[in-house]
PDB file of N, CA and C in Angstrom:
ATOM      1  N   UNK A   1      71.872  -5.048 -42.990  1.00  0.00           N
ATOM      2  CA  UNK A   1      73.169  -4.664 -42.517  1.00  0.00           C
ATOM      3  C   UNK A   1      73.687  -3.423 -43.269  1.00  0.00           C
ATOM      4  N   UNK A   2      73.284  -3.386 -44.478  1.00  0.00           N
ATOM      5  CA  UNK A   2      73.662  -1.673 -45.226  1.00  0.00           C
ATOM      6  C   UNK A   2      72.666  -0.917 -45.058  1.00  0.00           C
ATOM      7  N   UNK A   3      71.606  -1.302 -44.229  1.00  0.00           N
ATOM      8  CA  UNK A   3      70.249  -0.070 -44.543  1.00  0.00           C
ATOM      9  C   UNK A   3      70.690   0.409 -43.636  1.00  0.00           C
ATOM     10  N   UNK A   4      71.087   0.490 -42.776  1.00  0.00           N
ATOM     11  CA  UNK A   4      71.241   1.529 -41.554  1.00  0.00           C
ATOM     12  C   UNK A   4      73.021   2.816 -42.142  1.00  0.00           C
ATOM     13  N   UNK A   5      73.773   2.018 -42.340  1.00  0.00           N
ATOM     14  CA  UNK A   5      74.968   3.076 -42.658  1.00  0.00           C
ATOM     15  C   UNK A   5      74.243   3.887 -44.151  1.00  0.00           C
ATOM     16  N   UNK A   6      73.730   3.289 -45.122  1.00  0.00           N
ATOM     17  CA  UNK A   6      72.993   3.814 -46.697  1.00  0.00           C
ATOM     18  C   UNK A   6      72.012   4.860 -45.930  1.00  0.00           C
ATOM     19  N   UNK A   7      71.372   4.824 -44.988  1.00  0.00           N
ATOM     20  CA  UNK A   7      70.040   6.100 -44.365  1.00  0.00           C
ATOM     21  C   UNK A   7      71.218   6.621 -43.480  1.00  0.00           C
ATOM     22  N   UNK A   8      72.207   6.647 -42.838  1.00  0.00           N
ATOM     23  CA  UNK A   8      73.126   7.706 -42.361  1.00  0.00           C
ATOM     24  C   UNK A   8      73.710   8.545 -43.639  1.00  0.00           C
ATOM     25  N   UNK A   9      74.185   8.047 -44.267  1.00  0.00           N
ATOM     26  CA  UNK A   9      74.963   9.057 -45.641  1.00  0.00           C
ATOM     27  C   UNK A   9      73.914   9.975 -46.421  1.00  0.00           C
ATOM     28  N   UNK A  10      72.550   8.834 -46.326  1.00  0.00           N
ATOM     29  CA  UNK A  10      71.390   9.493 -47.210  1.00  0.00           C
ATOM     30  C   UNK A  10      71.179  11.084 -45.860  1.00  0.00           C
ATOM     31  N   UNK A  11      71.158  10.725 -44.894  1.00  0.00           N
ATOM     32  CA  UNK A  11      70.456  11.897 -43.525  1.00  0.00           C
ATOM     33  C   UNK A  11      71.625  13.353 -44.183  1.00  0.00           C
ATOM     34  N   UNK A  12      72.661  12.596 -43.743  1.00  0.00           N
ATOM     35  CA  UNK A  12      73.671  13.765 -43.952  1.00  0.00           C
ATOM     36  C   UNK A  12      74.292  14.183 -44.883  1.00  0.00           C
ATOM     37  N   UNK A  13      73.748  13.461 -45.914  1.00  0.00           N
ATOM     38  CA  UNK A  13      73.780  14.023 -47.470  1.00  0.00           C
ATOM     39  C   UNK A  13      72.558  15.654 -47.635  1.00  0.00           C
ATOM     40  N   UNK A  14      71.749  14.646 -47.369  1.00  0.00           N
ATOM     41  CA  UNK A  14      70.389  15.597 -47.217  1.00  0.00           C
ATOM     42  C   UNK A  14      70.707  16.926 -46.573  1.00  0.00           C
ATOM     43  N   UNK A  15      71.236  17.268 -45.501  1.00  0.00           N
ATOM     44  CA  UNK A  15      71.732  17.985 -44.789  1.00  0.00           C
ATOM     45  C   UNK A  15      72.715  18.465 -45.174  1.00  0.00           C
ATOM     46  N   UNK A  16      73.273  18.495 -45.539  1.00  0.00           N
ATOM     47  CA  UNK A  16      73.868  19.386 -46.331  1.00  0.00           C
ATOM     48  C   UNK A  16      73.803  20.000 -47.365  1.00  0.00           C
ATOM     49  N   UNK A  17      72.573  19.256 -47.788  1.00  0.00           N
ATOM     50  CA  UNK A  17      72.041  19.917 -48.955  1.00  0.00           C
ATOM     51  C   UNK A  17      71.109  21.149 -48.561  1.00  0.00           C
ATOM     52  N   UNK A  18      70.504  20.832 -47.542  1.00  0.00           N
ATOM     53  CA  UNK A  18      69.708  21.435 -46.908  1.00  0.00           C
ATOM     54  C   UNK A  18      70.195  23.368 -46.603  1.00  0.00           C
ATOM     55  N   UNK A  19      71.498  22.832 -45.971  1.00  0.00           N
ATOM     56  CA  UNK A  19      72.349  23.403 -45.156  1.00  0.00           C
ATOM     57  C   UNK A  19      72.849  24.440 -46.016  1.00  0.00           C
ATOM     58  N   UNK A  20      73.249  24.084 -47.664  1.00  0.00           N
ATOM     59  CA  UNK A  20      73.967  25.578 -48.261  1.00  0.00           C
ATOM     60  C   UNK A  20      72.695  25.856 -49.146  1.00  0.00           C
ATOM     61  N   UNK A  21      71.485  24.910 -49.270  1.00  0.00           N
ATOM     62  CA  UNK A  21      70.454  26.376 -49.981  1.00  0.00           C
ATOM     63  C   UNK A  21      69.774  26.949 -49.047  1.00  0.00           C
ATOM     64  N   UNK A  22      69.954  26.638 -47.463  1.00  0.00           N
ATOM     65  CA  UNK A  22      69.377  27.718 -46.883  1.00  0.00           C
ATOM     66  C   UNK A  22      70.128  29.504 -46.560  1.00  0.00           C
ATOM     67  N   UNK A  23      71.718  29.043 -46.742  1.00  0.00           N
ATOM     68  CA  UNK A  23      72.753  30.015 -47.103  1.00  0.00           C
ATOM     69  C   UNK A  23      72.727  30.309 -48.062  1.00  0.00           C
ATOM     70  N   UNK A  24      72.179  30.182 -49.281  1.00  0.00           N
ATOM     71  CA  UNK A  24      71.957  30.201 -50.633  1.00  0.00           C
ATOM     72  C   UNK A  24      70.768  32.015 -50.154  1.00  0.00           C
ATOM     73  N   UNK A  25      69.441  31.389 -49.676  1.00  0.00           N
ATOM     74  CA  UNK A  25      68.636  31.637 -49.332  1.00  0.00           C
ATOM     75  C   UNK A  25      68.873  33.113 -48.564  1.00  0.00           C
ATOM     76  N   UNK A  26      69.605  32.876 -47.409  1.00  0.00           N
ATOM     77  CA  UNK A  26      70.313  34.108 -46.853  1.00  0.00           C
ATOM     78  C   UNK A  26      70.749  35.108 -47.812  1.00  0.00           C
ATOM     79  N   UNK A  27      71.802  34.715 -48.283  1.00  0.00           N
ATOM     80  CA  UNK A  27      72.499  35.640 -48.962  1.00  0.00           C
ATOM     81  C   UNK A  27      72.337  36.176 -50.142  1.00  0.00           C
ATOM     82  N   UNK A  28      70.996  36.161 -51.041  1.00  0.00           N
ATOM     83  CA  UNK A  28      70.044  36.775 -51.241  1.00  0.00           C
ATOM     84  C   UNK A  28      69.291  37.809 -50.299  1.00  0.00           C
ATOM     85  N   UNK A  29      69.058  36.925 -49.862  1.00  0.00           N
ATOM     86  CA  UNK A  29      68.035  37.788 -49.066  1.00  0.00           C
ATOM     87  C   UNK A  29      68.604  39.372 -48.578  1.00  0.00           C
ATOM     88  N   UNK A  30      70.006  39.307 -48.050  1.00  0.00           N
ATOM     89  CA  UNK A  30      70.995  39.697 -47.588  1.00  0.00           C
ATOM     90  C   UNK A  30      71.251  41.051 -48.694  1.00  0.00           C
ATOM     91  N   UNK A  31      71.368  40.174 -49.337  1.00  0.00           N
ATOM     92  CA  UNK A  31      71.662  40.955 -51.055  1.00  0.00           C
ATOM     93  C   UNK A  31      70.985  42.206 -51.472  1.00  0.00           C
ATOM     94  N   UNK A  32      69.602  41.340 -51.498  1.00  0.00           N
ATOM     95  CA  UNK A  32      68.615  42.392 -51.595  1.00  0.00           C
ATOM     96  C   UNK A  32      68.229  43.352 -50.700  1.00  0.00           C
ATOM     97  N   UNK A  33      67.955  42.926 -49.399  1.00  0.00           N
ATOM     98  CA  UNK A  33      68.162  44.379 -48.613  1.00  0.00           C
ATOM     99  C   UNK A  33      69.257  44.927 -48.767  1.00  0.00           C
ATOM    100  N   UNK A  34      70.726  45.135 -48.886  1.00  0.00           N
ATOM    101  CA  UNK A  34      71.523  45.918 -49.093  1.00  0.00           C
ATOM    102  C   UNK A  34      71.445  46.863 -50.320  1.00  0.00           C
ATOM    103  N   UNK A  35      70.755  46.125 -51.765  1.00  0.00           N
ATOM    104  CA  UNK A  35      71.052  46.821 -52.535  1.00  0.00           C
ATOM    105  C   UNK A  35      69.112  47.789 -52.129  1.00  0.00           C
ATOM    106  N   UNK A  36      68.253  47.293 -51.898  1.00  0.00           N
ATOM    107  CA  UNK A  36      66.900  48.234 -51.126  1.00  0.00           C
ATOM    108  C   UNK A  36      67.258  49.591 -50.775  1.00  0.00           C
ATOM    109  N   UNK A  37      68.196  49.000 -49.614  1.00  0.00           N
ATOM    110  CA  UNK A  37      68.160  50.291 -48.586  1.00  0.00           C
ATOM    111  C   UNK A  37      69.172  50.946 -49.381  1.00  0.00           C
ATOM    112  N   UNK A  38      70.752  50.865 -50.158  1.00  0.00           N
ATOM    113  CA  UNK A  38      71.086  51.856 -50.791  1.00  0.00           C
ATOM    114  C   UNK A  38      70.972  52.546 -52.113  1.00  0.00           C
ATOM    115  N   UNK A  39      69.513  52.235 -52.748  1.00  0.00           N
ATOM    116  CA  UNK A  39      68.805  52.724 -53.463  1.00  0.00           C
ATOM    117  C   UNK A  39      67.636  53.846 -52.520  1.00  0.00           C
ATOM    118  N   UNK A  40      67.297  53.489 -51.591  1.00  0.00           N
ATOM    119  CA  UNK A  40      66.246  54.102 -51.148  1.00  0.00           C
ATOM    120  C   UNK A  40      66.540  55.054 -50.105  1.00  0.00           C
ATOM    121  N   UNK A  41      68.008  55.187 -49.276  1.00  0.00           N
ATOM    122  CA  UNK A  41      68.437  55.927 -48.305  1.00  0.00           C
ATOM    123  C   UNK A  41      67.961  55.076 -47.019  1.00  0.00           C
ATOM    124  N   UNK A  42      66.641  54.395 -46.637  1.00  0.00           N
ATOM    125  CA  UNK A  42      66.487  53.612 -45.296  1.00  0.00           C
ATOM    126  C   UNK A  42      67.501  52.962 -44.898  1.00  0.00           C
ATOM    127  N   UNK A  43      68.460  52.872 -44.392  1.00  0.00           N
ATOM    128  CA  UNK A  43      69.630  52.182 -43.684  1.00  0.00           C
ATOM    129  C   UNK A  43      68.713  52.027 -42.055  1.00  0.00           C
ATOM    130  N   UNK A  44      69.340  50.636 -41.667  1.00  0.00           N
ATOM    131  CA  UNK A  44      69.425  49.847 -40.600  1.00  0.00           C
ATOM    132  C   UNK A  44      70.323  50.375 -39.807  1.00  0.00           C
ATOM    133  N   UNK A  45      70.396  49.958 -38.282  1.00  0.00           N
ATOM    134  CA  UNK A  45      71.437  50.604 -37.364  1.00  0.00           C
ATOM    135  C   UNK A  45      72.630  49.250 -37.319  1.00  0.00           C
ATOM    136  N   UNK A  46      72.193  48.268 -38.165  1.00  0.00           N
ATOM    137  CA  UNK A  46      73.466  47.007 -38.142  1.00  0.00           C
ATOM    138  C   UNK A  46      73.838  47.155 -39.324  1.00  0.00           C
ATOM    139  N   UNK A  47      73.771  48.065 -40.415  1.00  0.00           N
ATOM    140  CA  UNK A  47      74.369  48.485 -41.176  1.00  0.00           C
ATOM    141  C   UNK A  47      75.537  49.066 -41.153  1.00  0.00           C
ATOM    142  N   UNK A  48      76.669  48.830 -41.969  1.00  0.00           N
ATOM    143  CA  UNK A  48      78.463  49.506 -41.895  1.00  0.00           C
ATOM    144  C   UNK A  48      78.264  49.944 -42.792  1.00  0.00           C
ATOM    145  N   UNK A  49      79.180  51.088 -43.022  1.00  0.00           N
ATOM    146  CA  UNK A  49      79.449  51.647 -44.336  1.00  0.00           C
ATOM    147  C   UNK A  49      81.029  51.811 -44.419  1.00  0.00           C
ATOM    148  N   UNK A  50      81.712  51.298 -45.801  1.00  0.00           N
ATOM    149  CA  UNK A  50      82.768  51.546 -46.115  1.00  0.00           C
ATOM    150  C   UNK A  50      83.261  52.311 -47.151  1.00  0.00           C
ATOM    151  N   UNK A  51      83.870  53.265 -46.787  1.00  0.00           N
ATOM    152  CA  UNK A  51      84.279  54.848 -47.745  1.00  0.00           C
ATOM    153  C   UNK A  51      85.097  54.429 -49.296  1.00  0.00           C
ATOM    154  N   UNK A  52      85.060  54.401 -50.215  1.00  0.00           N
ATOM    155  CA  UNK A  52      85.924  54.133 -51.515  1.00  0.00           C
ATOM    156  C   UNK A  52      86.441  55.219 -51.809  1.00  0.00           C
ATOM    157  N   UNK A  53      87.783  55.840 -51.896  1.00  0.00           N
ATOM    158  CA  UNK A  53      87.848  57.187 -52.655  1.00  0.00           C
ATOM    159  C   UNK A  53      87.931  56.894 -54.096  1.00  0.00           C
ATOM    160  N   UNK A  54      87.391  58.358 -54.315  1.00  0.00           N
ATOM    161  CA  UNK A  54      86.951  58.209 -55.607  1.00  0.00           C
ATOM    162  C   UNK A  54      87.982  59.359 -56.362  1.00  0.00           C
ATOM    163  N   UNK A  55      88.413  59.217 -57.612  1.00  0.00           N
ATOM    164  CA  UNK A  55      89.152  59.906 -58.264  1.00  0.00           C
ATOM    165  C   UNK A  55      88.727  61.517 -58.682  1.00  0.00           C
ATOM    166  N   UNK A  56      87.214  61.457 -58.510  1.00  0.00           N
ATOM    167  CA  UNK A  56      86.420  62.662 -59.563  1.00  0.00           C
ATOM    168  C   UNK A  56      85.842  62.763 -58.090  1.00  0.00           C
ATOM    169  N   UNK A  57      86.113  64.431 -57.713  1.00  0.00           N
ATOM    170  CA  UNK A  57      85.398  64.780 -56.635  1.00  0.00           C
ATOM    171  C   UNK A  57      84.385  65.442 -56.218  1.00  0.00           C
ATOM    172  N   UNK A  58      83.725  65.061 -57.273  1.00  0.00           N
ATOM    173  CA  UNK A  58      82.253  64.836 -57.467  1.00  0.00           C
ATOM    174  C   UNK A  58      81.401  63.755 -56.566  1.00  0.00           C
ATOM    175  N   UNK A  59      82.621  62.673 -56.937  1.00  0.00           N
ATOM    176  CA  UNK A  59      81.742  61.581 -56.538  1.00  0.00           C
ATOM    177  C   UNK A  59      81.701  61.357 -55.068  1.00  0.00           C
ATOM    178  N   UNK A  60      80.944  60.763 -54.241  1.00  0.00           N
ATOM    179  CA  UNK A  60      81.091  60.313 -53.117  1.00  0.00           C
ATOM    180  C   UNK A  60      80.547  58.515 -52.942  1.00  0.00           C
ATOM    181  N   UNK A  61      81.763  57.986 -53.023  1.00  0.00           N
ATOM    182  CA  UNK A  61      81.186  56.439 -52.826  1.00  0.00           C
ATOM    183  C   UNK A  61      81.102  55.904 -51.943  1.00  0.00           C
ATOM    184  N   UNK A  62      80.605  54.864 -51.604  1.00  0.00           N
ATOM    185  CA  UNK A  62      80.501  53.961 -50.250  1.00  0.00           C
ATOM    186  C   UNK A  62      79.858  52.983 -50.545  1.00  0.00           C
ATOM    187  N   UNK A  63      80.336  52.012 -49.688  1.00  0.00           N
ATOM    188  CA  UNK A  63      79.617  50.635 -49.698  1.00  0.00           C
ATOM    189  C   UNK A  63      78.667  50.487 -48.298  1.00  0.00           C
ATOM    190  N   UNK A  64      77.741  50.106 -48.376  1.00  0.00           N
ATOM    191  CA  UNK A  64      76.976  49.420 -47.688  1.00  0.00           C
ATOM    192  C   UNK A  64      76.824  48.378 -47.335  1.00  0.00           C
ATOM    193  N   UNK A  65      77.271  47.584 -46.195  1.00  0.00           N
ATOM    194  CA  UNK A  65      77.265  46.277 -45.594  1.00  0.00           C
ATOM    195  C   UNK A  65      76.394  45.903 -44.845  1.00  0.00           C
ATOM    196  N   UNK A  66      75.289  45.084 -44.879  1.00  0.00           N
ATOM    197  CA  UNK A  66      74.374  44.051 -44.600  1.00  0.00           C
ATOM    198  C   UNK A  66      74.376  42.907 -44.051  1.00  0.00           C
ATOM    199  N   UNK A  67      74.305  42.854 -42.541  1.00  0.00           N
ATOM    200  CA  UNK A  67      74.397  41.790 -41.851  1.00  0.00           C
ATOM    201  C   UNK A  67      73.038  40.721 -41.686  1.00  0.00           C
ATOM    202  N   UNK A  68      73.128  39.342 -41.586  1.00  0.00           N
ATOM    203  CA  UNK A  68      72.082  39.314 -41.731  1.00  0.00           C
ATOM    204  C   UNK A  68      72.419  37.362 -40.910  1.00  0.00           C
ATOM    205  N   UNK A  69      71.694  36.747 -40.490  1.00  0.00           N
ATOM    206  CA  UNK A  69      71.703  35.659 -39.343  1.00  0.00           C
ATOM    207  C   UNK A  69      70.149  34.523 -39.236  1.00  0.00           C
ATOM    208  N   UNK A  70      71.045  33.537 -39.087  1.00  0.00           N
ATOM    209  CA  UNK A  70      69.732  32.870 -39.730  1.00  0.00           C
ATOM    210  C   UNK A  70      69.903  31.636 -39.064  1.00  0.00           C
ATOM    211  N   UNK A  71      69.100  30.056 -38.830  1.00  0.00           N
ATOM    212  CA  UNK A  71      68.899  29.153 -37.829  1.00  0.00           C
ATOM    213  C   UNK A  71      68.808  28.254 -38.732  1.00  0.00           C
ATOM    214  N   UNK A  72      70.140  26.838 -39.095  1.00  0.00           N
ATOM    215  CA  UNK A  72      70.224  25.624 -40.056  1.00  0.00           C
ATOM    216  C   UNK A  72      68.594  24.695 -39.523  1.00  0.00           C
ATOM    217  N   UNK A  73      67.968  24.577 -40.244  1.00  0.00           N
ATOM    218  CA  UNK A  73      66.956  23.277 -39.629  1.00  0.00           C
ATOM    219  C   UNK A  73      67.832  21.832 -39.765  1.00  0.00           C
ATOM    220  N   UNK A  74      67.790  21.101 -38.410  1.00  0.00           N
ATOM    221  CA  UNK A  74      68.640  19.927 -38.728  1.00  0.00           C
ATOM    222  C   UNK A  74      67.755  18.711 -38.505  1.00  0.00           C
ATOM    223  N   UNK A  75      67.961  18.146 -39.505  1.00  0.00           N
ATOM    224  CA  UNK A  75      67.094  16.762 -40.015  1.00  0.00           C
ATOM    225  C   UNK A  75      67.816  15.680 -39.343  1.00  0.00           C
ATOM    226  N   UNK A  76      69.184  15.489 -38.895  1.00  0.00           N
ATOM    227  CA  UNK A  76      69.559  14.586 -38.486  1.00  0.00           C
ATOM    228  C   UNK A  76      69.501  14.378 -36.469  1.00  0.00           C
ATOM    229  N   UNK A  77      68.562  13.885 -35.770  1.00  0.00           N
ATOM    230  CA  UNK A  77      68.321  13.729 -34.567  1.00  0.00           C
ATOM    231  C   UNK A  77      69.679  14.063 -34.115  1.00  0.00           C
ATOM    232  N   UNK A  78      69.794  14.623 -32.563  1.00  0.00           N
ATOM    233  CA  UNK A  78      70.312  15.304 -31.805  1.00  0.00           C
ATOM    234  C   UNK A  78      71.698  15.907 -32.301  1.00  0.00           C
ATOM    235  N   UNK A  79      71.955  16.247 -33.602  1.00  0.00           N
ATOM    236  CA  UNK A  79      72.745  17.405 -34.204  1.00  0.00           C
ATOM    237  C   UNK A  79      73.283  18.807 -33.393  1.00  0.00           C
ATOM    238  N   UNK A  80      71.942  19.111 -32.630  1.00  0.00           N
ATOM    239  CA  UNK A  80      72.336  20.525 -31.604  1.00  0.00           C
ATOM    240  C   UNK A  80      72.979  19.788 -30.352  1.00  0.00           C
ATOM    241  N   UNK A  81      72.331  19.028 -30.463  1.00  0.00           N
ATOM    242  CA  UNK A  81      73.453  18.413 -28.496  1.00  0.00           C
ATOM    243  C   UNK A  81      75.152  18.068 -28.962  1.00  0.00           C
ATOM    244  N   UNK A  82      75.160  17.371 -29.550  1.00  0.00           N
ATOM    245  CA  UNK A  82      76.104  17.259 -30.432  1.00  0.00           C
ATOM    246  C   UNK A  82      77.480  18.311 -30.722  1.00  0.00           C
ATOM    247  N   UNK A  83      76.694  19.533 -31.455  1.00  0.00           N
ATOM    248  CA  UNK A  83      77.372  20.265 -31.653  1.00  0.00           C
ATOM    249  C   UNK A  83      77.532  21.226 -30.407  1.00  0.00           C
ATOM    250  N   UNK A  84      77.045  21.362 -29.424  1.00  0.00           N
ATOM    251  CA  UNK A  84      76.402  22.110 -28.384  1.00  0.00           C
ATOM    252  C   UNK A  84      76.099  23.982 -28.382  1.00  0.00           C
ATOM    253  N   UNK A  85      75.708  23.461 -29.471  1.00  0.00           N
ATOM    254  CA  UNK A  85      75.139  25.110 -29.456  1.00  0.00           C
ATOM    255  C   UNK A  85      74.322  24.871 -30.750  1.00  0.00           C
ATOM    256  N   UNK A  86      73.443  26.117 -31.262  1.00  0.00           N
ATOM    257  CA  UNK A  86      72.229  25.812 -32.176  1.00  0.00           C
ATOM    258  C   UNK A  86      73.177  26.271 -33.687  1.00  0.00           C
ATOM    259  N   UNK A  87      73.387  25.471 -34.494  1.00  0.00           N
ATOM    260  CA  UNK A  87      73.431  25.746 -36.011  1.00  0.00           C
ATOM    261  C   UNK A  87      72.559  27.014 -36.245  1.00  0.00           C
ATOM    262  N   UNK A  88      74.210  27.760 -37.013  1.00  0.00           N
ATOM    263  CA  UNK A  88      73.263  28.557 -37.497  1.00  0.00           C
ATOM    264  C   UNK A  88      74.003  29.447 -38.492  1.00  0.00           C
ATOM    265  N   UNK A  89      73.814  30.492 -39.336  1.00  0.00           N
ATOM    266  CA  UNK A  89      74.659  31.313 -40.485  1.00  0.00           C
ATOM    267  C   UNK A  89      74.603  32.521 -40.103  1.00  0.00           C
ATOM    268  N   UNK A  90      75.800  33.784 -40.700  1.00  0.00           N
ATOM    269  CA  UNK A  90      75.753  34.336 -40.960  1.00  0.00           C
ATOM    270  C   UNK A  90      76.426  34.720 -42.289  1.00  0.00           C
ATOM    271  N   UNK A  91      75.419  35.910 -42.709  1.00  0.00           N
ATOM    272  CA  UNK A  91      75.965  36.174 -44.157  1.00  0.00           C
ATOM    273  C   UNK A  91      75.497  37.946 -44.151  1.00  0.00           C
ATOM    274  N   UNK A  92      76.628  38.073 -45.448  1.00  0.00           N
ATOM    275  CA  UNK A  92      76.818  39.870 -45.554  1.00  0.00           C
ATOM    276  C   UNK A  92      76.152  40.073 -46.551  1.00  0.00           C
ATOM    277  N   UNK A  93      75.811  41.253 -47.319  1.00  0.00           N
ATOM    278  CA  UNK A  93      75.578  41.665 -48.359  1.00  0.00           C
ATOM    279  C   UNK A  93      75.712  43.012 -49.060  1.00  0.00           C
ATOM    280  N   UNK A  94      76.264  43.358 -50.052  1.00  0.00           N
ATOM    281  CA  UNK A  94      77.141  44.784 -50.055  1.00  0.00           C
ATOM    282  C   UNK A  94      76.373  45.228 -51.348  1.00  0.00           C
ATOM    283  N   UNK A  95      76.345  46.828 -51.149  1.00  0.00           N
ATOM    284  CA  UNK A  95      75.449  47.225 -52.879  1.00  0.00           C
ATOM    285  C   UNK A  95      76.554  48.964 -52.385  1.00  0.00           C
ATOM    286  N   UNK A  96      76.918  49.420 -53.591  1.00  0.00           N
ATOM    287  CA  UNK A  96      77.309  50.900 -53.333  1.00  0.00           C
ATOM    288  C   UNK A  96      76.608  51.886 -53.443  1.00  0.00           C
ATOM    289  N   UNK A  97      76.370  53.073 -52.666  1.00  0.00           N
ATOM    290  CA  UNK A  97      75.930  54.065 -52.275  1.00  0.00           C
ATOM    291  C   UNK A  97      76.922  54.912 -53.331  1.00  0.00           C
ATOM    292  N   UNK A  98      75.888  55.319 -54.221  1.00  0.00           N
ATOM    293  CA  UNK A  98      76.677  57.209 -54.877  1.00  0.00           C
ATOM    294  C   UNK A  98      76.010  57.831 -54.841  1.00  0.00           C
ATOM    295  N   UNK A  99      77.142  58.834 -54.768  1.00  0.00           N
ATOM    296  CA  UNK A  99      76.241  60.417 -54.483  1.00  0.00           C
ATOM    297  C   UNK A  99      75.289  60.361 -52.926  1.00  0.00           C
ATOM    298  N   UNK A 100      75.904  60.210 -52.270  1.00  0.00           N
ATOM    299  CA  UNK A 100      75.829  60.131 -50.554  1.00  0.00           C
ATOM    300  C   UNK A 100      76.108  61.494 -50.366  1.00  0.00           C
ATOM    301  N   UNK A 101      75.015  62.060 -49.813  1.00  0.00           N
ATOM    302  CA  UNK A 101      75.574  63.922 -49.502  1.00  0.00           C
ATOM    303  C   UNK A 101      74.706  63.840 -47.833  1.00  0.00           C
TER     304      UNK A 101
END
């Protein structure tokens, strides 16, 4: 009579555990291409850039924003019907661009 509610809490315990190190996972990932590409100049076309002024006009700053989208695996049976649409993340990732000419 408790094994069945004790393996529901255990499913969706799990799942959620699941659920923020795969966002964990992202946003790294996320991370690192942003700070890649504005070390290296390769920018993406889903890349934003946001202008900082800078005091010394020398400098030219900007941020680089990194979009990035990803698919929850769900352990707990019919979760997507449920929710009716597919689990899933998005996450950003920002590194600054200097000396942008």
């Amino acid at each position: 009579m408790v094994l069945i509610p004790l393996i529901t809490i255990f499913l969706i315990a799990t799942q959620l555990t699941i659920a923020i190190h795969a966002r964990n996972l992202a946003k790294t990932s996320a991370q690192d291409g942003a700070s890649r590409r504005a070390i290296s100049g390769n920018f993406l076309q889903s890349d934003t850039f946001l202008h900082i002024d800078s005091p010394d006009s020398n400098q030219n700053l900007e941020l680089v924003v990194s979009h990035q989208q990803g698919i929850l695996p769900a352990l707990i049976p019919g979760l997507r019907q449920i929710m009716g649409r597919e689990p899933g993340i998005k996450v950003s990732g920002l590194a600054l661009i200097e000396n942008r000419r």
